[in-house]
PDB file of N, CA and C in Angstrom:
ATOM      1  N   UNK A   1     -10.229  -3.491   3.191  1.00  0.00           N
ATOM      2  CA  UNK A   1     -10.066  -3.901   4.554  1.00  0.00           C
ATOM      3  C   UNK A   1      -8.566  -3.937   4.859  1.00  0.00           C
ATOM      4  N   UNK A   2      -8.339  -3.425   6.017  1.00  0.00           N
ATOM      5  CA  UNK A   2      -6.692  -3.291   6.068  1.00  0.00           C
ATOM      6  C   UNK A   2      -6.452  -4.076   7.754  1.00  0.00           C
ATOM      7  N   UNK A   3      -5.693  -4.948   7.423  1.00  0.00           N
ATOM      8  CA  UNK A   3      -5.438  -5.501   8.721  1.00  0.00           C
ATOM      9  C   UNK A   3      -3.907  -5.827   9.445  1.00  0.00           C
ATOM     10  N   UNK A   4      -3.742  -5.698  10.631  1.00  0.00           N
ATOM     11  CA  UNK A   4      -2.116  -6.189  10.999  1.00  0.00           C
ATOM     12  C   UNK A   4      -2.042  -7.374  10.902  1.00  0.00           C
ATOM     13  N   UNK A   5      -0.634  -7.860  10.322  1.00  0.00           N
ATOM     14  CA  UNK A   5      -0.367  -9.338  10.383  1.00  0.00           C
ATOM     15  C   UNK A   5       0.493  -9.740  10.998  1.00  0.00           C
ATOM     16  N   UNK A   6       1.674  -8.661  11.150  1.00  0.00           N
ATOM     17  CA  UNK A   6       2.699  -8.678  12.184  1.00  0.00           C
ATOM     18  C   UNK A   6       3.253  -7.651  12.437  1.00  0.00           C
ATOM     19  N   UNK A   7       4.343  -7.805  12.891  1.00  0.00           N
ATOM     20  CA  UNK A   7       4.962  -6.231  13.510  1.00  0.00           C
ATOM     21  C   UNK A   7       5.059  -6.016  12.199  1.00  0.00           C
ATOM     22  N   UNK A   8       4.923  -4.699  12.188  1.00  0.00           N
ATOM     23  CA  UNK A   8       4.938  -3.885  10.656  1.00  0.00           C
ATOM     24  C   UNK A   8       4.984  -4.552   9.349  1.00  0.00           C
ATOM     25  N   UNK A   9       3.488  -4.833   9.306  1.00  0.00           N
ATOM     26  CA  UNK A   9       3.223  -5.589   8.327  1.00  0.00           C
ATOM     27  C   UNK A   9       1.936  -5.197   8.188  1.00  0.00           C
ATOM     28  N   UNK A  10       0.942  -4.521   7.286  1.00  0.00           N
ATOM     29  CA  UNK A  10      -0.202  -4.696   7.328  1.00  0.00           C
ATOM     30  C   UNK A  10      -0.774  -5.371   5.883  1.00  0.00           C
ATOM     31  N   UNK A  11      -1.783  -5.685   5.793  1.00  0.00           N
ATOM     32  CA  UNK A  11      -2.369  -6.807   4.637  1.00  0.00           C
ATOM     33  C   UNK A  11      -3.457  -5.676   4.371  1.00  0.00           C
ATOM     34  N   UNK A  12      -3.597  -5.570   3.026  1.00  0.00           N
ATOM     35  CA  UNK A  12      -4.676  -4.337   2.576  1.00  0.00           C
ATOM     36  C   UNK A  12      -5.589  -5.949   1.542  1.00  0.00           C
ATOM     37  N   UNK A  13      -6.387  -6.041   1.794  1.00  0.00           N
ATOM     38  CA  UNK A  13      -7.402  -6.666   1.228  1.00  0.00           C
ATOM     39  C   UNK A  13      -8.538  -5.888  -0.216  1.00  0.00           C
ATOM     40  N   UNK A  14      -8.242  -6.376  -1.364  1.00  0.00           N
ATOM     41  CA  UNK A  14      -8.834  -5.775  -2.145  1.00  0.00           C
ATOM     42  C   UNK A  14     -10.651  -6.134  -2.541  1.00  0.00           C
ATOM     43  N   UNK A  15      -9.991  -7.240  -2.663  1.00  0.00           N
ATOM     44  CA  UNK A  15     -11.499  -7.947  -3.172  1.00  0.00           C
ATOM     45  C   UNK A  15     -11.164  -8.676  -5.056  1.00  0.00           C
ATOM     46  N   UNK A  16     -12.361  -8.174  -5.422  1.00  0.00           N
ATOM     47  CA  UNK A  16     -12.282  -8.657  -6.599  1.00  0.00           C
ATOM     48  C   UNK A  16     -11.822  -8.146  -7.693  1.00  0.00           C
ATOM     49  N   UNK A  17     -11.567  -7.911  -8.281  1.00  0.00           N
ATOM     50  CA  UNK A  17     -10.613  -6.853  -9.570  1.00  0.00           C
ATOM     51  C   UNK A  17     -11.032  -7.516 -11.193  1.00  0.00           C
ATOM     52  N   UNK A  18     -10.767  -6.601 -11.781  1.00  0.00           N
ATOM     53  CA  UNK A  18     -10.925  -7.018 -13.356  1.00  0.00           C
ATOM     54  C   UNK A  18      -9.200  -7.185 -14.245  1.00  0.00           C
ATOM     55  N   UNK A  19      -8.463  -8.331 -14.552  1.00  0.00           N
ATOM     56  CA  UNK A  19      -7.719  -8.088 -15.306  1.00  0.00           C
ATOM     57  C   UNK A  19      -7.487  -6.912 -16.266  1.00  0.00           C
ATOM     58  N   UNK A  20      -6.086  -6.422 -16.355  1.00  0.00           N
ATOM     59  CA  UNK A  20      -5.945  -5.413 -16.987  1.00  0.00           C
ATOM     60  C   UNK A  20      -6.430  -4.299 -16.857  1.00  0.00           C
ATOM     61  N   UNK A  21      -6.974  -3.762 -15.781  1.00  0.00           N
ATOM     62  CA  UNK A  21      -7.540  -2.340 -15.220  1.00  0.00           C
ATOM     63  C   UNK A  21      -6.295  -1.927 -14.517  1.00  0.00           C
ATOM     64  N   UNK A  22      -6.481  -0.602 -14.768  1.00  0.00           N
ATOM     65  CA  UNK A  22      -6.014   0.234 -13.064  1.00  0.00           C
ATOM     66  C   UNK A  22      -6.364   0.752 -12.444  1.00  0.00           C
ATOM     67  N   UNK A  23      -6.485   0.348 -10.482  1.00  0.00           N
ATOM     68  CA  UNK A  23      -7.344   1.149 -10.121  1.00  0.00           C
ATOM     69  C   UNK A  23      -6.557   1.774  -8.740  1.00  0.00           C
ATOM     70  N   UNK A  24      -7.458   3.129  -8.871  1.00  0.00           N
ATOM     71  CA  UNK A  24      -6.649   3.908  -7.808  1.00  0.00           C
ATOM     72  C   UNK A  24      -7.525   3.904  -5.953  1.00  0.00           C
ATOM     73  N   UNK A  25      -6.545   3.659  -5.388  1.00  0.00           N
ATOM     74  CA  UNK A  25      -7.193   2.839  -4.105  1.00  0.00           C
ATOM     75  C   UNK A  25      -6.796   3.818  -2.933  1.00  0.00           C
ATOM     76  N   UNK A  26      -7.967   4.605  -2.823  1.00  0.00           N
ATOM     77  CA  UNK A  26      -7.253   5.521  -1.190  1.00  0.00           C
ATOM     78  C   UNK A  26      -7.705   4.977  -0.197  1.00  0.00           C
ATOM     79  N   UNK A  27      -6.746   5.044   0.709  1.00  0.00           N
ATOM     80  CA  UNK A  27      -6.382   4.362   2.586  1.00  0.00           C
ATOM     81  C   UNK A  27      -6.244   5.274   3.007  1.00  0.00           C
ATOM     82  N   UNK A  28      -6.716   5.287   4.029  1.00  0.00           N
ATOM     83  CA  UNK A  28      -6.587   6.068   5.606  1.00  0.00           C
ATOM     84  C   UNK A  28      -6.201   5.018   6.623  1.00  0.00           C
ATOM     85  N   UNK A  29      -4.899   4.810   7.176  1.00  0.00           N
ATOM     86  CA  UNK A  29      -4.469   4.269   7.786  1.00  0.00           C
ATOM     87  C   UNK A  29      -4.233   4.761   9.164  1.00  0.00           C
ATOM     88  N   UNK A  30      -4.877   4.385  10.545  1.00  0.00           N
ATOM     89  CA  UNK A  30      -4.772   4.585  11.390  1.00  0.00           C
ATOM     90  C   UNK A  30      -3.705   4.996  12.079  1.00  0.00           C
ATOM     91  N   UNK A  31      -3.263   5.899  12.737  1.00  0.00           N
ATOM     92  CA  UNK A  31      -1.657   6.028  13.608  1.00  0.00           C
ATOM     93  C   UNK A  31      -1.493   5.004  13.973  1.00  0.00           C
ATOM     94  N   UNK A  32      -2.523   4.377  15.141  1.00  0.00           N
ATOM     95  CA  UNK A  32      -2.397   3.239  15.917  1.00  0.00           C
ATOM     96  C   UNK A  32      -1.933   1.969  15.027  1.00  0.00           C
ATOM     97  N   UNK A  33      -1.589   1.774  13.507  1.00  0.00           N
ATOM     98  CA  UNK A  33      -1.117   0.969  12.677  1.00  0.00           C
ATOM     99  C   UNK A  33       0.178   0.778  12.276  1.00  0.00           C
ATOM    100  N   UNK A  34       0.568   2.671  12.532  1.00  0.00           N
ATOM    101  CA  UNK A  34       1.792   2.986  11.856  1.00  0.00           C
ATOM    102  C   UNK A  34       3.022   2.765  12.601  1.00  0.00           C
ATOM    103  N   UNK A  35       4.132   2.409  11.713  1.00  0.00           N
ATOM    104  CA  UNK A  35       5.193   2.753  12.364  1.00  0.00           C
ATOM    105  C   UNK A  35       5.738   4.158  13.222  1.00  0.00           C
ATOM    106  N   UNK A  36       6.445   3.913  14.435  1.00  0.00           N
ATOM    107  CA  UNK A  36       6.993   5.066  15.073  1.00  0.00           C
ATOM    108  C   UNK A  36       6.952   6.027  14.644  1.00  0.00           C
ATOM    109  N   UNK A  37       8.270   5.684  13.318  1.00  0.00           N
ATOM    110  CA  UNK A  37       8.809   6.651  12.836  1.00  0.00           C
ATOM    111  C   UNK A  37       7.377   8.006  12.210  1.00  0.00           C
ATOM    112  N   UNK A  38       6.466   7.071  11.846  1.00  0.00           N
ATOM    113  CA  UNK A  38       5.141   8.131  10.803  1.00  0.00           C
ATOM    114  C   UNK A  38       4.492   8.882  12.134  1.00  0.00           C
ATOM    115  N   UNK A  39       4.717   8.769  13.569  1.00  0.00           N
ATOM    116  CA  UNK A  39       4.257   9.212  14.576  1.00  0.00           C
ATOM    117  C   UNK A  39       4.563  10.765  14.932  1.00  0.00           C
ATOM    118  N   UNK A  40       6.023  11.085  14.506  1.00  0.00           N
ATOM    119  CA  UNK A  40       6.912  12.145  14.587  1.00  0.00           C
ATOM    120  C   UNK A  40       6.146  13.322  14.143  1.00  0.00           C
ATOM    121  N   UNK A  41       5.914  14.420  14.566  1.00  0.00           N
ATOM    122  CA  UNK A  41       5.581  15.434  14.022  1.00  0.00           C
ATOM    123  C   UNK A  41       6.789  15.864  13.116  1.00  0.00           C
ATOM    124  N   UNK A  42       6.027  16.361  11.616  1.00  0.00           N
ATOM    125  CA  UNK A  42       6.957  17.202  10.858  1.00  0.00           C
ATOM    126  C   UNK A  42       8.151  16.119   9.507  1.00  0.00           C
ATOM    127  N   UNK A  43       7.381  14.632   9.946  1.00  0.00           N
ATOM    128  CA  UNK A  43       7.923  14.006   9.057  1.00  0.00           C
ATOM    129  C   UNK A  43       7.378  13.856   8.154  1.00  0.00           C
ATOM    130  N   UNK A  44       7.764  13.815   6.681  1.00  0.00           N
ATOM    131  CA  UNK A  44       6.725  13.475   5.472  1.00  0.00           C
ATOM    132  C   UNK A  44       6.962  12.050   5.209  1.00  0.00           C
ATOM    133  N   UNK A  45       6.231  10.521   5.033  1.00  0.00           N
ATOM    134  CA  UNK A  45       6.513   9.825   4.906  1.00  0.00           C
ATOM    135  C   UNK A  45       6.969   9.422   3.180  1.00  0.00           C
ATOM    136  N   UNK A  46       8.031   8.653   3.065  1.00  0.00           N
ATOM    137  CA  UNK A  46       8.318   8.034   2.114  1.00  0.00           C
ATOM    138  C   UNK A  46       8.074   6.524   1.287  1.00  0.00           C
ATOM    139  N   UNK A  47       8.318   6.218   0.029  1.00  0.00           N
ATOM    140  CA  UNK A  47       8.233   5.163  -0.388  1.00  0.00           C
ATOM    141  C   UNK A  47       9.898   4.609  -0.471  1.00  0.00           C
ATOM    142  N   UNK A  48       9.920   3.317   0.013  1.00  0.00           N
ATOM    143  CA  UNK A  48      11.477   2.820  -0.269  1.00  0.00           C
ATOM    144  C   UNK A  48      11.822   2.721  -1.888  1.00  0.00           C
ATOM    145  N   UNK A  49      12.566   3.443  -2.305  1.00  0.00           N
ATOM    146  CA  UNK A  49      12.528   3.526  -3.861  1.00  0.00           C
ATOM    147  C   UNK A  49      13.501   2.576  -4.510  1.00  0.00           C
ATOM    148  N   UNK A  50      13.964   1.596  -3.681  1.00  0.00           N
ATOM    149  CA  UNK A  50      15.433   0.622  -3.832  1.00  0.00           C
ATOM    150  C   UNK A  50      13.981  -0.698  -4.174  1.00  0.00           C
ATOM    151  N   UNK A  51      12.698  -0.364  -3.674  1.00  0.00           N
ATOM    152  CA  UNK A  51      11.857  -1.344  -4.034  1.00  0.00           C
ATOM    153  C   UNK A  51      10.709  -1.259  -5.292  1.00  0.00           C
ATOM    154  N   UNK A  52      11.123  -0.308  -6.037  1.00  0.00           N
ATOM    155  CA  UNK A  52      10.188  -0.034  -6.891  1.00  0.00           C
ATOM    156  C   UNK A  52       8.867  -1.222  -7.795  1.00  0.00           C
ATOM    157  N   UNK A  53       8.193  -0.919  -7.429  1.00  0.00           N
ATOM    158  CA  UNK A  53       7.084  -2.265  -7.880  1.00  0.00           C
ATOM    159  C   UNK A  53       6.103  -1.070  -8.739  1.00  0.00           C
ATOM    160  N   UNK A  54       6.378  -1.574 -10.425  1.00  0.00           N
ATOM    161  CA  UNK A  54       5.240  -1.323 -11.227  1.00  0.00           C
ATOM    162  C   UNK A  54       4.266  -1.569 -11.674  1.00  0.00           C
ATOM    163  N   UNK A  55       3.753  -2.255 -10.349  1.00  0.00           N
ATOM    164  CA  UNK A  55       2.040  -2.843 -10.653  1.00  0.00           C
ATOM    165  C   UNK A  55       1.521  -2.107  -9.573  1.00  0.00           C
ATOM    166  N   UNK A  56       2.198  -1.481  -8.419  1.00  0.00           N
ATOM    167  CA  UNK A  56       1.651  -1.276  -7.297  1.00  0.00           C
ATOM    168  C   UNK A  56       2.726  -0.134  -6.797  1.00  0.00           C
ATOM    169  N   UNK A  57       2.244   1.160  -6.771  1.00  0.00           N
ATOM    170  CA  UNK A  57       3.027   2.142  -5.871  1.00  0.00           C
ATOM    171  C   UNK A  57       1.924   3.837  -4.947  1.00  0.00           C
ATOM    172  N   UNK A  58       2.728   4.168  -4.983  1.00  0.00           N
ATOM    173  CA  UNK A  58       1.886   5.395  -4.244  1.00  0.00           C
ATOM    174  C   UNK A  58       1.858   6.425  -5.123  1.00  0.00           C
ATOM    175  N   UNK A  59       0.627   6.941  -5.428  1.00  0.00           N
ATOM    176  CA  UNK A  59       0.816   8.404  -6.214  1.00  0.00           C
ATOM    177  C   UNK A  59       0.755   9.671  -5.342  1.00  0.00           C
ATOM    178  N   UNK A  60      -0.044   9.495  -3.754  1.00  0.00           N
ATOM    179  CA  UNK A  60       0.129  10.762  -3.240  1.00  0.00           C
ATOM    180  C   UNK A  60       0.187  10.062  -1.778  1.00  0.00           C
ATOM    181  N   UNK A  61       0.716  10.953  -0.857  1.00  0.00           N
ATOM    182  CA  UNK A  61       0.767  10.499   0.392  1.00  0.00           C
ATOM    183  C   UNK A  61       0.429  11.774   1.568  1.00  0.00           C
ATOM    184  N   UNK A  62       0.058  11.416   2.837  1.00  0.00           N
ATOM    185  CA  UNK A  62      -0.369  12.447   3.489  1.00  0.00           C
ATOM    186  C   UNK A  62      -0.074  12.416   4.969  1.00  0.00           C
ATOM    187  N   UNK A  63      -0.031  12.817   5.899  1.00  0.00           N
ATOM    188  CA  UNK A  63      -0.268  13.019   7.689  1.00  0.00           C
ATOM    189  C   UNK A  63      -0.995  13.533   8.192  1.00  0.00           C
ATOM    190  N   UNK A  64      -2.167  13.122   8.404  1.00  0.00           N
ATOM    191  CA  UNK A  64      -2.992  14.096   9.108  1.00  0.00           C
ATOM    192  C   UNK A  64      -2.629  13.675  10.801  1.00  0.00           C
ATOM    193  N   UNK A  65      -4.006  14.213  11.161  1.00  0.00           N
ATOM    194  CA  UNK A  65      -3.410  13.972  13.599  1.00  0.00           C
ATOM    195  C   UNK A  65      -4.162  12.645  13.488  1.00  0.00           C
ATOM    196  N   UNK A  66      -5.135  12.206  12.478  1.00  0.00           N
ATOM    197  CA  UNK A  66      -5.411  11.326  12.593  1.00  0.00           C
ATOM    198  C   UNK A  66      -5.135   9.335  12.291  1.00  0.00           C
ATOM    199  N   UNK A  67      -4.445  10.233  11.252  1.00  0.00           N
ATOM    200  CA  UNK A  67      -4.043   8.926  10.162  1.00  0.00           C
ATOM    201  C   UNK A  67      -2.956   9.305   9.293  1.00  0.00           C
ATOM    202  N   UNK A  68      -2.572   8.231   8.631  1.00  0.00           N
ATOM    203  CA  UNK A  68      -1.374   8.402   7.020  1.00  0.00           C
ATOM    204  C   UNK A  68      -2.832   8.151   6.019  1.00  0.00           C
ATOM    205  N   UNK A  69      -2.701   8.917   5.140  1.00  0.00           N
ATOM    206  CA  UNK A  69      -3.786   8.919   3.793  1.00  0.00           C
ATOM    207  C   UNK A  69      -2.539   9.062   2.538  1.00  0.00           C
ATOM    208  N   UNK A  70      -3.008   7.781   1.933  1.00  0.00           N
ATOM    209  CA  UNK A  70      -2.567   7.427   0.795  1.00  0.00           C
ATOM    210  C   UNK A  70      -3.282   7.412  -0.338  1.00  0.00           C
ATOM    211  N   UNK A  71      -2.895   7.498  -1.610  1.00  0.00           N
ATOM    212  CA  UNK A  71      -3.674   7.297  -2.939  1.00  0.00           C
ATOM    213  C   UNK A  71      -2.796   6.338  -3.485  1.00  0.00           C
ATOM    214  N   UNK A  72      -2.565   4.722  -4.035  1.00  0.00           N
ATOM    215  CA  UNK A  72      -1.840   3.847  -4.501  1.00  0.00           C
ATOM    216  C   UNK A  72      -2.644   3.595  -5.607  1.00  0.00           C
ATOM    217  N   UNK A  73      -2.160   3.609  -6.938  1.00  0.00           N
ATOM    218  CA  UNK A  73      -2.570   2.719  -8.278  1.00  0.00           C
ATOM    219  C   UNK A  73      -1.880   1.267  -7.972  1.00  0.00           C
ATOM    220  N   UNK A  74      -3.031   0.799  -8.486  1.00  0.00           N
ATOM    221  CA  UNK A  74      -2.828  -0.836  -8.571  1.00  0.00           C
ATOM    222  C   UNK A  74      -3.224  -1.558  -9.493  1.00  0.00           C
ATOM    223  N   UNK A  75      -2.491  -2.154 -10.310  1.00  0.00           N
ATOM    224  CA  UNK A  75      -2.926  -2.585 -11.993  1.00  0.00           C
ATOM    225  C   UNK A  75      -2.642  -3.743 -11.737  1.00  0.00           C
ATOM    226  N   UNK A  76      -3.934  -4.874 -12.209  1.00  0.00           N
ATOM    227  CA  UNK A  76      -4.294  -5.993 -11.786  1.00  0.00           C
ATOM    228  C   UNK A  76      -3.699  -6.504 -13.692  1.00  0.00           C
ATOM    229  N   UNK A  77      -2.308  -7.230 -13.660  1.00  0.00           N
ATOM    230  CA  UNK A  77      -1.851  -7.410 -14.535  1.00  0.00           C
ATOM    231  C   UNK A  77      -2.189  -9.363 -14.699  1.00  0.00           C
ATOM    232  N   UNK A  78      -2.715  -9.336 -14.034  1.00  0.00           N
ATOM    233  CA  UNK A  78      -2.812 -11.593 -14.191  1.00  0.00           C
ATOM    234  C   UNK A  78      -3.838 -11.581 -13.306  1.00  0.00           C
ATOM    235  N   UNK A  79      -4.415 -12.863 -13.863  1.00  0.00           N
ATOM    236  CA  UNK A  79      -5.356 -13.677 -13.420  1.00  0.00           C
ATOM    237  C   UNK A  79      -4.988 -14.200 -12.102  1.00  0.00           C
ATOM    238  N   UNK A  80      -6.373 -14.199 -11.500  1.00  0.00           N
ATOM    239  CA  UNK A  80      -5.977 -15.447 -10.439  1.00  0.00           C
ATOM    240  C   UNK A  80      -6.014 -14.413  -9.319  1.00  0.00           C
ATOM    241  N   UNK A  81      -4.823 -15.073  -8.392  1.00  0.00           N
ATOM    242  CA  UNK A  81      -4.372 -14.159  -6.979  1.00  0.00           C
ATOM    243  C   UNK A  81      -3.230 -13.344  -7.173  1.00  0.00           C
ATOM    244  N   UNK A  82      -3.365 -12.253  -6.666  1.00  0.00           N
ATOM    245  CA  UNK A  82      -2.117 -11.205  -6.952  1.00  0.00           C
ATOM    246  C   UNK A  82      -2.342 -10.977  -5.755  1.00  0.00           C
ATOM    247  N   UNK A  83      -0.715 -10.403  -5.233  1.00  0.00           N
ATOM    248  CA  UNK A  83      -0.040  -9.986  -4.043  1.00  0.00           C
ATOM    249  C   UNK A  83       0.845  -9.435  -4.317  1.00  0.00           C
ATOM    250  N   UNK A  84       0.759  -7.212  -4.026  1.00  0.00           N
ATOM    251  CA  UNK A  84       1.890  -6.948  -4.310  1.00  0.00           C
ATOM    252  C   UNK A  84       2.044  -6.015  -3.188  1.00  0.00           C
ATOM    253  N   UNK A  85       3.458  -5.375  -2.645  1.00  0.00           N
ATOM    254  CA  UNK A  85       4.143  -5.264  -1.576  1.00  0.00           C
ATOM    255  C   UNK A  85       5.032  -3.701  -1.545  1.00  0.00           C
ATOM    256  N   UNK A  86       4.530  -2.631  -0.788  1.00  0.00           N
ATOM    257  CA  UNK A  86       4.903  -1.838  -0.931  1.00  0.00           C
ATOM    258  C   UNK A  86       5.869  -1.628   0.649  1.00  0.00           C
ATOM    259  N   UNK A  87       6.721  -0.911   0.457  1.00  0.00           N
ATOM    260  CA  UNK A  87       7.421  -0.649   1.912  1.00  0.00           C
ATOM    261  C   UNK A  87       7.263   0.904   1.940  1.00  0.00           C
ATOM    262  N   UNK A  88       6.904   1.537   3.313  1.00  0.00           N
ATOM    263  CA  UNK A  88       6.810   2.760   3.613  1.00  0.00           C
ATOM    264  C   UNK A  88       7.728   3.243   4.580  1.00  0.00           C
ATOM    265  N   UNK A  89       8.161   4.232   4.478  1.00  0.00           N
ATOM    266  CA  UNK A  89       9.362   4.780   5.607  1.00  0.00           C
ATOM    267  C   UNK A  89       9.158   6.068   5.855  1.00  0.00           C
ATOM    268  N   UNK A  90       9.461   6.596   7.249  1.00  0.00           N
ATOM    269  CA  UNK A  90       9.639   7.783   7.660  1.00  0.00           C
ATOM    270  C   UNK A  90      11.131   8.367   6.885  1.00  0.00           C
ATOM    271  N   UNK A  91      11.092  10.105   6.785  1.00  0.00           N
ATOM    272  CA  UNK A  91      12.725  10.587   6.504  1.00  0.00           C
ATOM    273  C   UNK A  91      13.434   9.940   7.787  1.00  0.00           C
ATOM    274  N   UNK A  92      13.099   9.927   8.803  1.00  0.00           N
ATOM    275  CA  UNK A  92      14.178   9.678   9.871  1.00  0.00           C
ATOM    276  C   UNK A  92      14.743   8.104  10.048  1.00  0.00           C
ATOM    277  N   UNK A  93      13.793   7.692   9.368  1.00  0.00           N
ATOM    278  CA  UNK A  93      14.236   6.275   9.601  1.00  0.00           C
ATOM    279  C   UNK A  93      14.889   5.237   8.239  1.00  0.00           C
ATOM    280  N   UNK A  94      14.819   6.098   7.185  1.00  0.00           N
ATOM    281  CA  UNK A  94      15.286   5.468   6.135  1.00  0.00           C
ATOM    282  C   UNK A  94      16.989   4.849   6.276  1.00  0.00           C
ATOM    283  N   UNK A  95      17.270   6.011   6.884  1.00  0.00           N
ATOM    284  CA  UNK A  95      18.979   5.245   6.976  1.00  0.00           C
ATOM    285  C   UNK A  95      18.289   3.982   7.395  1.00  0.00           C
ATOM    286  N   UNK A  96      17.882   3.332   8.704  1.00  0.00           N
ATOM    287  CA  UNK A  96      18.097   1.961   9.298  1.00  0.00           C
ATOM    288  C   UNK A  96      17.116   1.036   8.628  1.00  0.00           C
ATOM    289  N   UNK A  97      16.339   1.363   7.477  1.00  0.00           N
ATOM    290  CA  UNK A  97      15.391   0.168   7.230  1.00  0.00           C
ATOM    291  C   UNK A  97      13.999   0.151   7.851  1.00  0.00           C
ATOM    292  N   UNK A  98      13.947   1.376   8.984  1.00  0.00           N
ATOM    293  CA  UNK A  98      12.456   0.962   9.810  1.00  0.00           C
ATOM    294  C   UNK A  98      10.872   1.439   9.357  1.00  0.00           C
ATOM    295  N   UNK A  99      10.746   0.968   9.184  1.00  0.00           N
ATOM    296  CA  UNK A  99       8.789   1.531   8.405  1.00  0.00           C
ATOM    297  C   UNK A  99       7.767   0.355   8.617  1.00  0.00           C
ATOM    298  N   UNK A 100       7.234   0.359   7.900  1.00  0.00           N
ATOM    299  CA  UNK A 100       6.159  -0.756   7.556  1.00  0.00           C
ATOM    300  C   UNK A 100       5.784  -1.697   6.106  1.00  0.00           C
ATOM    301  N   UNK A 101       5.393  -2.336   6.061  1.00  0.00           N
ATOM    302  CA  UNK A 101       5.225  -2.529   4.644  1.00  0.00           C
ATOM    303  C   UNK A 101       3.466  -2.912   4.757  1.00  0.00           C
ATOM    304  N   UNK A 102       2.949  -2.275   3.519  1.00  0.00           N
ATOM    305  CA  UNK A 102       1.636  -2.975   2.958  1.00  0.00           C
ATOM    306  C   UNK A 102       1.454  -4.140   2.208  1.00  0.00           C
ATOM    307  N   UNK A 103       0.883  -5.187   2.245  1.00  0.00           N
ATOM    308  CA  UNK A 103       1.150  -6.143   0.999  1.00  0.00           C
ATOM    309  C   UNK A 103      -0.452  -6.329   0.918  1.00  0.00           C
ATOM    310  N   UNK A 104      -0.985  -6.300  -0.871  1.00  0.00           N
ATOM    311  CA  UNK A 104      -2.065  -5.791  -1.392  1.00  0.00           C
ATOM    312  C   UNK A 104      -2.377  -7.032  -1.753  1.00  0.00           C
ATOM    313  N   UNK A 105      -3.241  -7.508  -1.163  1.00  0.00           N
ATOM    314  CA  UNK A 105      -4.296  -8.914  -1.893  1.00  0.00           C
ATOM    315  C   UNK A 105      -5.093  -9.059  -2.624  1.00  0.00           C
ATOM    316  N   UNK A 106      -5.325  -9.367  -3.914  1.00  0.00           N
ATOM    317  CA  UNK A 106      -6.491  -9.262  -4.537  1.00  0.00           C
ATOM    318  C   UNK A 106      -6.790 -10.316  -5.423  1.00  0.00           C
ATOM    319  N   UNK A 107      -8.404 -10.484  -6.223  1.00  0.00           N
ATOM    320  CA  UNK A 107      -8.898 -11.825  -6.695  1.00  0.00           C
ATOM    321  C   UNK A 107      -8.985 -11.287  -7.373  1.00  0.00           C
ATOM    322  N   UNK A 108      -8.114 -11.459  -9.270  1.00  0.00           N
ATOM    323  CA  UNK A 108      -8.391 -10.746 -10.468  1.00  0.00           C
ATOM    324  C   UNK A 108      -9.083 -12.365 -11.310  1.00  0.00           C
ATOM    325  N   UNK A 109     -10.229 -11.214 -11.911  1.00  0.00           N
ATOM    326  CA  UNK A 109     -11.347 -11.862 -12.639  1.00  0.00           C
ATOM    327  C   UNK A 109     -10.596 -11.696 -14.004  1.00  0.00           C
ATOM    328  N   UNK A 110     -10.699 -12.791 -14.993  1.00  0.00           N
ATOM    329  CA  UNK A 110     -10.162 -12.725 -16.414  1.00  0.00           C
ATOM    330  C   UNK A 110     -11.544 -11.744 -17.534  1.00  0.00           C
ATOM    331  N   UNK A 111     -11.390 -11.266 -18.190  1.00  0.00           N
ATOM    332  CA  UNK A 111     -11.702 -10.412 -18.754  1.00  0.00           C
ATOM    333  C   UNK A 111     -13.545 -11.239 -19.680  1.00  0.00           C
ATOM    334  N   UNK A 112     -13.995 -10.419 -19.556  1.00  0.00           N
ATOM    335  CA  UNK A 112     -15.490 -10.720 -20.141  1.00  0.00           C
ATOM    336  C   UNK A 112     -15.571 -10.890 -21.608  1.00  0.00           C
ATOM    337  N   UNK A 113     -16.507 -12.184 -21.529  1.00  0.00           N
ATOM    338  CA  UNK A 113     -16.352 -12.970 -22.927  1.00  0.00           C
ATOM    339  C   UNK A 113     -17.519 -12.561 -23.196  1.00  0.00           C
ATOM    340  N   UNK A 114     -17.865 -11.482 -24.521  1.00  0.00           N
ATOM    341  CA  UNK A 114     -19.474 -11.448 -24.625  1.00  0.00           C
ATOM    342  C   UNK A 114     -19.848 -12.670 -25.724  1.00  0.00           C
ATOM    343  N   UNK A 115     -20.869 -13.037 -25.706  1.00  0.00           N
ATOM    344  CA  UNK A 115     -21.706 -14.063 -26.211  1.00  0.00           C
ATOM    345  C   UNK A 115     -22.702 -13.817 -27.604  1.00  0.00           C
TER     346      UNK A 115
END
């Protein structure tokens, strides 16, 4: 479930997760979500790489007329609640900082005790 929380901010809702997995999570993100800048014909969007997060990044990215389509691995490294935070940018807008960011919510289950 992917929702706005503020100006360029969206909250990607996972659900439940298994400690110590990785799982690969594709989005189709609406234009009507995106920043300006991903609006531009002919831009390829980017990851801010000054933010590198190795629990959570993008392995492929896309533009269609309809949407941004992403493929993100996400490795549910702890128990409990995890929240991790990716920033996305257009080429044109990287000089000034302007994009969006995703921040990934999820409920990781501790690992199965068999009996």
């Amino acid at each position: 479930m992917i929702r706005p929380t503020e100006q360029g901010v969206l909250a990607v809702h996972l659900g439940f997760l298994q400690v110590g997995h990785r799982y690969s999570i594709n989005l189709e993100i609406p234009r009507s979500l995106c920043s300006p800048c991903f609006l531009q014909n002919g831009l390829s969007p980017t990851c801010d790489t000054s933010l590198t997060n190795p629990n959570c990044h993008v392995v492929q990215m896309g533009l269609t007329d309809d949407c941004l389509q992403l493929t993100v691995e996400f490795f549910a490294y702890k128990e409990k609640l995890m929240k991790e935070e990716l920033c996305l940018l257009g080429n044109e807008c990287s000089q000034d900082g302007a994009g969006f960011k995703l921040i990934f919510n999820a409920r990781v289950l501790g690992e199965c005790i068999g009996i």
